[in-house]
PDB file of N, CA and C in Angstrom:
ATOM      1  N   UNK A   1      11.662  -0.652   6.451  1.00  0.00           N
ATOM      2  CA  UNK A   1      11.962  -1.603   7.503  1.00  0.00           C
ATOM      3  C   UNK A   1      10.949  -2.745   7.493  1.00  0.00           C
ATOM      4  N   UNK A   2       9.811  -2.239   7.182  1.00  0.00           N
ATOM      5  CA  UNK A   2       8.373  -3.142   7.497  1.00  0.00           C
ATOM      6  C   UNK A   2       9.101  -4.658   6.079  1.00  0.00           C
ATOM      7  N   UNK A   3       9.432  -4.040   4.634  1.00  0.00           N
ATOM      8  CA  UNK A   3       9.651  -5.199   3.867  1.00  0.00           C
ATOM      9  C   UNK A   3      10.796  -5.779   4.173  1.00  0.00           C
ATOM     10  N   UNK A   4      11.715  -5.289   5.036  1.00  0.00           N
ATOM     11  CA  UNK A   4      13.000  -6.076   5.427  1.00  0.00           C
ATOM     12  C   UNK A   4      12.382  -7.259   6.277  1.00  0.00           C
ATOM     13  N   UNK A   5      11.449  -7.145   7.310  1.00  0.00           N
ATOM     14  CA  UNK A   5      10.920  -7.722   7.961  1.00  0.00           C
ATOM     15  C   UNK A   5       9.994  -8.543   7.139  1.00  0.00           C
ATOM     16  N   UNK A   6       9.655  -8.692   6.358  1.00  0.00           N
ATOM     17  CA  UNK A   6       8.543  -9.341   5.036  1.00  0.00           C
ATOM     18  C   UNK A   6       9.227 -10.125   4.321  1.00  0.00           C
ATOM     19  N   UNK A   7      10.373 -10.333   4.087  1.00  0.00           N
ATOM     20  CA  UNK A   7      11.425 -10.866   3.415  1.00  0.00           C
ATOM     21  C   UNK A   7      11.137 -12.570   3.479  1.00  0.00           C
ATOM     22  N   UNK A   8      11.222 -13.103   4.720  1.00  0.00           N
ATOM     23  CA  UNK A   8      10.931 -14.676   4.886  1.00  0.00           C
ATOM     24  C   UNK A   8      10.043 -15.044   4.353  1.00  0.00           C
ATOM     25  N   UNK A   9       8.638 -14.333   4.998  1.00  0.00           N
ATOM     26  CA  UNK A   9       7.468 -14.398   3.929  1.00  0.00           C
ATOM     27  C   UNK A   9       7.660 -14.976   2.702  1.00  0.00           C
ATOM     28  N   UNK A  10       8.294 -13.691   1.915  1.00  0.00           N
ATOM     29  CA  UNK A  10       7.928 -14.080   0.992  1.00  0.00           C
ATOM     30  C   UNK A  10       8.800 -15.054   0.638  1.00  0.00           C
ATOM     31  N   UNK A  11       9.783 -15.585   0.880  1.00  0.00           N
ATOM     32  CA  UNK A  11      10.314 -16.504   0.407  1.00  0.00           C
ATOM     33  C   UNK A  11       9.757 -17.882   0.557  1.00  0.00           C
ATOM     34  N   UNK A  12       8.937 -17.810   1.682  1.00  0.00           N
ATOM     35  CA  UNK A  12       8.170 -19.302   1.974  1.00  0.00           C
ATOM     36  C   UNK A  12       7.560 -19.234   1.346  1.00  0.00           C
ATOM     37  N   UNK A  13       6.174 -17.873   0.969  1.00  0.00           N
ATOM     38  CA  UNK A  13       4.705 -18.380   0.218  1.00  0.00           C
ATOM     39  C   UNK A  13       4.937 -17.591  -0.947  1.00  0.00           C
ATOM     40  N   UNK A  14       5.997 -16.858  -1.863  1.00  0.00           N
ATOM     41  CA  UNK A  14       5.882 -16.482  -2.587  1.00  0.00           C
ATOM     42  C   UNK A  14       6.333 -16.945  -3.927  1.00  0.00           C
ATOM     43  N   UNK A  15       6.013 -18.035  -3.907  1.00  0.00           N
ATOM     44  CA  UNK A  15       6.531 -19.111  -4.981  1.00  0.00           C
ATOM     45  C   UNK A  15       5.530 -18.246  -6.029  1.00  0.00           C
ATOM     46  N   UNK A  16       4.542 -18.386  -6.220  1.00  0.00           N
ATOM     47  CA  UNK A  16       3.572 -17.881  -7.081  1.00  0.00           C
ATOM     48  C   UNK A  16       4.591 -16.509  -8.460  1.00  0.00           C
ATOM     49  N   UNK A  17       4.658 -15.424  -7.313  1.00  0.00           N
ATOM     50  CA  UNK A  17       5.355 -14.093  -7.551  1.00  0.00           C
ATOM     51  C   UNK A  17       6.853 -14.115  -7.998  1.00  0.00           C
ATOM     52  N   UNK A  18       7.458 -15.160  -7.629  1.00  0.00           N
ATOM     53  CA  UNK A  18       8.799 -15.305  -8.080  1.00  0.00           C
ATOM     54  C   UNK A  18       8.873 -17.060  -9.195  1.00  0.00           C
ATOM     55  N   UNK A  19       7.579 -17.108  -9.811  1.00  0.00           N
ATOM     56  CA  UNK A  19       7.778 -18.423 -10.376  1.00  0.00           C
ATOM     57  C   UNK A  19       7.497 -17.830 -12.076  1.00  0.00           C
ATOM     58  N   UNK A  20       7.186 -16.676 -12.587  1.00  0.00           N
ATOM     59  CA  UNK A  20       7.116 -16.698 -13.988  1.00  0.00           C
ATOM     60  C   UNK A  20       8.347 -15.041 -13.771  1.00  0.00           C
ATOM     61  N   UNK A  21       8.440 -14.840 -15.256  1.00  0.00           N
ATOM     62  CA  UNK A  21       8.833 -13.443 -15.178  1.00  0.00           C
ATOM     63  C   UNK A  21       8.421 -12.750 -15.405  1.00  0.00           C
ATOM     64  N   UNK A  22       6.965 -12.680 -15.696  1.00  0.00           N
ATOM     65  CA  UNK A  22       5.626 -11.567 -15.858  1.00  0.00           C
ATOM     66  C   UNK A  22       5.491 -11.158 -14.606  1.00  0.00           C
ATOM     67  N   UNK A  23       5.304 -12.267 -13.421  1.00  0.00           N
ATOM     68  CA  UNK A  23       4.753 -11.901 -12.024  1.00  0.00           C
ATOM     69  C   UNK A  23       4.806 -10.874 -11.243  1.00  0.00           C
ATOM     70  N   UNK A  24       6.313 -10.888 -11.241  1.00  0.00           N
ATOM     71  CA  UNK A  24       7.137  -9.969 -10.165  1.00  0.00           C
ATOM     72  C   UNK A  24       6.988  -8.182 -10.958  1.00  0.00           C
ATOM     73  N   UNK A  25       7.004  -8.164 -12.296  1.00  0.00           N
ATOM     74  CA  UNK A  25       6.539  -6.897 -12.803  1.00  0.00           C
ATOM     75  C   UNK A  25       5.237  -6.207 -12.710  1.00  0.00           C
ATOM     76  N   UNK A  26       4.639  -7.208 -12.715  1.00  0.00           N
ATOM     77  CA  UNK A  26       2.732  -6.795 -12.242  1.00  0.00           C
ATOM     78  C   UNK A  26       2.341  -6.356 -10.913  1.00  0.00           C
ATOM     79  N   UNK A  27       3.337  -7.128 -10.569  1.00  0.00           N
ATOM     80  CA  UNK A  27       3.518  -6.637  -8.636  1.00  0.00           C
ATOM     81  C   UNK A  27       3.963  -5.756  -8.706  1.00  0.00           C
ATOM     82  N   UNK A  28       4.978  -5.432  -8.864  1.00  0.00           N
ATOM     83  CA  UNK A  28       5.761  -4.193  -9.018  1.00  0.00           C
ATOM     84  C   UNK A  28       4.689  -2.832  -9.303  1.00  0.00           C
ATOM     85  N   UNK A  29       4.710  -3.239 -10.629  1.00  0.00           N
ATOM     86  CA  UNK A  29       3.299  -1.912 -10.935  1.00  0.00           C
ATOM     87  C   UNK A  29       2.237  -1.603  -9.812  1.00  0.00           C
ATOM     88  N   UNK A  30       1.858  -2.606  -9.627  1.00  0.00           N
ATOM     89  CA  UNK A  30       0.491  -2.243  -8.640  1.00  0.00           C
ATOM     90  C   UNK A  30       1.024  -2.153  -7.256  1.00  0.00           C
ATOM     91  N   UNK A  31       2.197  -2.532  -6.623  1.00  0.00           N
ATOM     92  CA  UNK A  31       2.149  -1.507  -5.356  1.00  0.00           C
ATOM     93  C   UNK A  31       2.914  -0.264  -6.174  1.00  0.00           C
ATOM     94  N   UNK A  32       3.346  -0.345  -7.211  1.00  0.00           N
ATOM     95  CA  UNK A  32       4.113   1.318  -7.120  1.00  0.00           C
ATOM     96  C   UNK A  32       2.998   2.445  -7.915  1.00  0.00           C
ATOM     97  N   UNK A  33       2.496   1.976  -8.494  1.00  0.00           N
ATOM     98  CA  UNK A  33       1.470   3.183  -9.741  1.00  0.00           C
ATOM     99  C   UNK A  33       0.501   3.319  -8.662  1.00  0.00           C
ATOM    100  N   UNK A  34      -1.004   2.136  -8.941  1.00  0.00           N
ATOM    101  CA  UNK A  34      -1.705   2.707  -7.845  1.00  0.00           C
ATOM    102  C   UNK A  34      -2.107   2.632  -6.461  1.00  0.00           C
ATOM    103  N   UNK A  35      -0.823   2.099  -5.732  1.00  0.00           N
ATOM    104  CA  UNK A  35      -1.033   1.896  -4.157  1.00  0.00           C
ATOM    105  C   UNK A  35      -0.383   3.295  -3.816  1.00  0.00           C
ATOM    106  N   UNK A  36       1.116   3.278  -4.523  1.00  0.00           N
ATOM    107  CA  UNK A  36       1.734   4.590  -3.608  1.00  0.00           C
ATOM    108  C   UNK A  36       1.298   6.057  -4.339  1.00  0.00           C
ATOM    109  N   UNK A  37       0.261   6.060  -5.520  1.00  0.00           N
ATOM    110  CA  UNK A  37       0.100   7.489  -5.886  1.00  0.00           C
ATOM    111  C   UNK A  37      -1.684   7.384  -4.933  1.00  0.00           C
ATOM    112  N   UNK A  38      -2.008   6.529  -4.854  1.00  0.00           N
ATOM    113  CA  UNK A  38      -3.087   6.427  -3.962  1.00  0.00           C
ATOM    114  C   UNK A  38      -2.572   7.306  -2.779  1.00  0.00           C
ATOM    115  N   UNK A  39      -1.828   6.587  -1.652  1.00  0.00           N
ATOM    116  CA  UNK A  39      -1.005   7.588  -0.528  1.00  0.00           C
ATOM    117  C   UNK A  39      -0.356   8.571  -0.985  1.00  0.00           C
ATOM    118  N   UNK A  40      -0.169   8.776  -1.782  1.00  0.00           N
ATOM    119  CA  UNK A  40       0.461   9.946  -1.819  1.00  0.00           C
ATOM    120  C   UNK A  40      -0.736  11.274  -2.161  1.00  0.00           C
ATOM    121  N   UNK A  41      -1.478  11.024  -2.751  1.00  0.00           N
ATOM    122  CA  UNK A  41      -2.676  12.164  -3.067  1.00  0.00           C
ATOM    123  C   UNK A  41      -3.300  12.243  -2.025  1.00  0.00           C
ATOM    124  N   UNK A  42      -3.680  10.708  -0.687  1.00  0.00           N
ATOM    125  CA  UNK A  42      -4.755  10.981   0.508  1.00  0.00           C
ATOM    126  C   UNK A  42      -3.527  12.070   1.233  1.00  0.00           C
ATOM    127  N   UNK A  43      -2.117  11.616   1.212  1.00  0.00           N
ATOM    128  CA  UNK A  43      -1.002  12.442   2.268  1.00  0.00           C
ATOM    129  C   UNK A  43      -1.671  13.828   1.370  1.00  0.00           C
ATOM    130  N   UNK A  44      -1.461  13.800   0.546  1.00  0.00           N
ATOM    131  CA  UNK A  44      -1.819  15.692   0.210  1.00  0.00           C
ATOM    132  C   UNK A  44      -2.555  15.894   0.006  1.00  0.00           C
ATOM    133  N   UNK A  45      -4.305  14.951   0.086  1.00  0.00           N
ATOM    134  CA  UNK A  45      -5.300  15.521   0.556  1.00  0.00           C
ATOM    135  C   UNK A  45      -5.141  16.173   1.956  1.00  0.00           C
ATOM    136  N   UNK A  46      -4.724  15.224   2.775  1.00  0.00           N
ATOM    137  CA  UNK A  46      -5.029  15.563   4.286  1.00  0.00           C
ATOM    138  C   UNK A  46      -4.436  17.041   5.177  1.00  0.00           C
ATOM    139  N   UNK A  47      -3.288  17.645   3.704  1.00  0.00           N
ATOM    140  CA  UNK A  47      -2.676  18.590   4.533  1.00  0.00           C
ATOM    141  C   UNK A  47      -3.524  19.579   4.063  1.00  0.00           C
ATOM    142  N   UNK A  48      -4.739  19.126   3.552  1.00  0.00           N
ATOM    143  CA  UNK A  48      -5.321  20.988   2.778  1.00  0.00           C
ATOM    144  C   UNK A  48      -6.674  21.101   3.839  1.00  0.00           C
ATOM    145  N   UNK A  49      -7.178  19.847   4.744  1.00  0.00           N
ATOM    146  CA  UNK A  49      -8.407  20.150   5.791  1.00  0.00           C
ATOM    147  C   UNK A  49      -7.851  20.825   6.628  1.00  0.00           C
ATOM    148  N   UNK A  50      -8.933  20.965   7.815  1.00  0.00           N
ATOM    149  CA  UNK A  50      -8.365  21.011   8.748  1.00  0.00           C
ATOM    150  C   UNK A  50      -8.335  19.772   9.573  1.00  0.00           C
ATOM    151  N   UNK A  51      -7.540  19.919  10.927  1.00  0.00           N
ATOM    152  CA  UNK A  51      -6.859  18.989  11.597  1.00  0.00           C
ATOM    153  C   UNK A  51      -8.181  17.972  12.152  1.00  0.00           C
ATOM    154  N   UNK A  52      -9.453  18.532  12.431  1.00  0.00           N
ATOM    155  CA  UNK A  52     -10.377  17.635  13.315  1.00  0.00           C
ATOM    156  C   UNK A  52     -10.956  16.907  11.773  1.00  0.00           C
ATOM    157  N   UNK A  53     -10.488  17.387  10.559  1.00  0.00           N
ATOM    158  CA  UNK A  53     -11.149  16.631   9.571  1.00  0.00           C
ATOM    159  C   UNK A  53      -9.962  15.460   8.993  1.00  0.00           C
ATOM    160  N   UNK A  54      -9.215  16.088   9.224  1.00  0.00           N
ATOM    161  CA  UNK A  54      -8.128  14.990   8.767  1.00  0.00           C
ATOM    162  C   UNK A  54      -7.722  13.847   9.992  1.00  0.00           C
ATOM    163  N   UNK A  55      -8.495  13.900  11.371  1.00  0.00           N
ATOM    164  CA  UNK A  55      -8.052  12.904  12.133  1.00  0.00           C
ATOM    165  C   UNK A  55      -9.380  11.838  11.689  1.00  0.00           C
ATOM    166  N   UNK A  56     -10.885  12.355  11.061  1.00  0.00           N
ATOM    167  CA  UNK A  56     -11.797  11.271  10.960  1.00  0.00           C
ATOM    168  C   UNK A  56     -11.429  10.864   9.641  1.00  0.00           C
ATOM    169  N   UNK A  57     -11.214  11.670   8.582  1.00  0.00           N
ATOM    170  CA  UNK A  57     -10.754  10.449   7.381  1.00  0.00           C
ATOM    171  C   UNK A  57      -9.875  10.016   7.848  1.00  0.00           C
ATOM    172  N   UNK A  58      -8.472   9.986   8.231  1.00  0.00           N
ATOM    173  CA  UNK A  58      -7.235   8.996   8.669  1.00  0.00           C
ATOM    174  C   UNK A  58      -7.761   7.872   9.629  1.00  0.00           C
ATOM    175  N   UNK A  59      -9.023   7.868  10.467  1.00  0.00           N
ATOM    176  CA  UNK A  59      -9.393   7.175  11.335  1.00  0.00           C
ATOM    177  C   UNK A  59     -10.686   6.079  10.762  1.00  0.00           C
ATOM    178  N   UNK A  60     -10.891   6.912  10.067  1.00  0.00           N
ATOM    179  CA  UNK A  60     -12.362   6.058   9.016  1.00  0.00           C
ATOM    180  C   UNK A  60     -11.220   5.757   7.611  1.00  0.00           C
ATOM    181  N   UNK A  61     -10.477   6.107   6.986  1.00  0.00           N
ATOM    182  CA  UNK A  61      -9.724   5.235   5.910  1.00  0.00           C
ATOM    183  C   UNK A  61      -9.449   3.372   6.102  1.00  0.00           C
ATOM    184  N   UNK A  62      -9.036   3.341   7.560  1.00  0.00           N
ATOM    185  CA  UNK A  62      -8.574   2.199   7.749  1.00  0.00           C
ATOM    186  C   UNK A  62      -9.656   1.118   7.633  1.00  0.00           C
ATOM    187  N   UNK A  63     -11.007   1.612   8.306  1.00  0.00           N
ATOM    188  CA  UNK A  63     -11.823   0.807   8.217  1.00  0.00           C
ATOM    189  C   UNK A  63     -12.802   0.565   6.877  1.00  0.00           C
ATOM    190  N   UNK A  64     -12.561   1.508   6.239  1.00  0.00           N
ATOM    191  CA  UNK A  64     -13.119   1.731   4.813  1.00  0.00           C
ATOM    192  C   UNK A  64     -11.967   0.706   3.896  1.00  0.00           C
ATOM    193  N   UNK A  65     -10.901   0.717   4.177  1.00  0.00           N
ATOM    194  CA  UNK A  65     -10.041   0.199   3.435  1.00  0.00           C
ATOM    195  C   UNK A  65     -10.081  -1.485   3.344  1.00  0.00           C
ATOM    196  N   UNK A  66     -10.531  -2.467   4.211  1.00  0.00           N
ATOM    197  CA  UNK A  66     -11.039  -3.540   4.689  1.00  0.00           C
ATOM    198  C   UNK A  66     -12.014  -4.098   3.778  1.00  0.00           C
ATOM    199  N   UNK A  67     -13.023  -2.925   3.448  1.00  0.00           N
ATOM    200  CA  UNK A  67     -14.533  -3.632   2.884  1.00  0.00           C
ATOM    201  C   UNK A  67     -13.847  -4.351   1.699  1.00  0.00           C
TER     202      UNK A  67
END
C-alpha cells in the first residue's frame, strides 16, 4: 500500500531511475537482495529472543538505522 501511495513521487523526482535502462535494475536489486533479506533475517532474528529483548532491538534498530 505504502508504494501505491509512492507512485507520484516517483514520477515527479524519479527522472534519474527511470532515465537509463541500467537504473531501474540496480534499484531493483538493492531494495530486493539486501534491504528485504536484511528484514527478513532481523524478522527471524527477533522471534528466537525473548520478548523484553526483542522490544529494545526493534526500538533501538530505528534509531541505529539513521546514523
Amino acid at each position: 500500500m505504502g508504494g501505491v501511495l509512492l507512485i507520484p513521487r516517483l514520477v515527479s523526482t524519479g527522472v534519474p531511475l527511470l532515465a537509463t535502462t541500467q537504473a531501474f535494475p540496480v534499484d531493483a536489486y538493492k531494495a530486493l537482495i539486501p534491504r528485504f533479506r536484511g528484514y527478513l533475517l532481523f524478522g527471524y532474528g527477533l522471534t528466537r529472543v525473548p520478548a523484553s529483548t526483542a522490544t529494545t532491538i526493534t526500538l533501538t534498530e530505528a534509531a541505529v538505522v539513521g546514523i
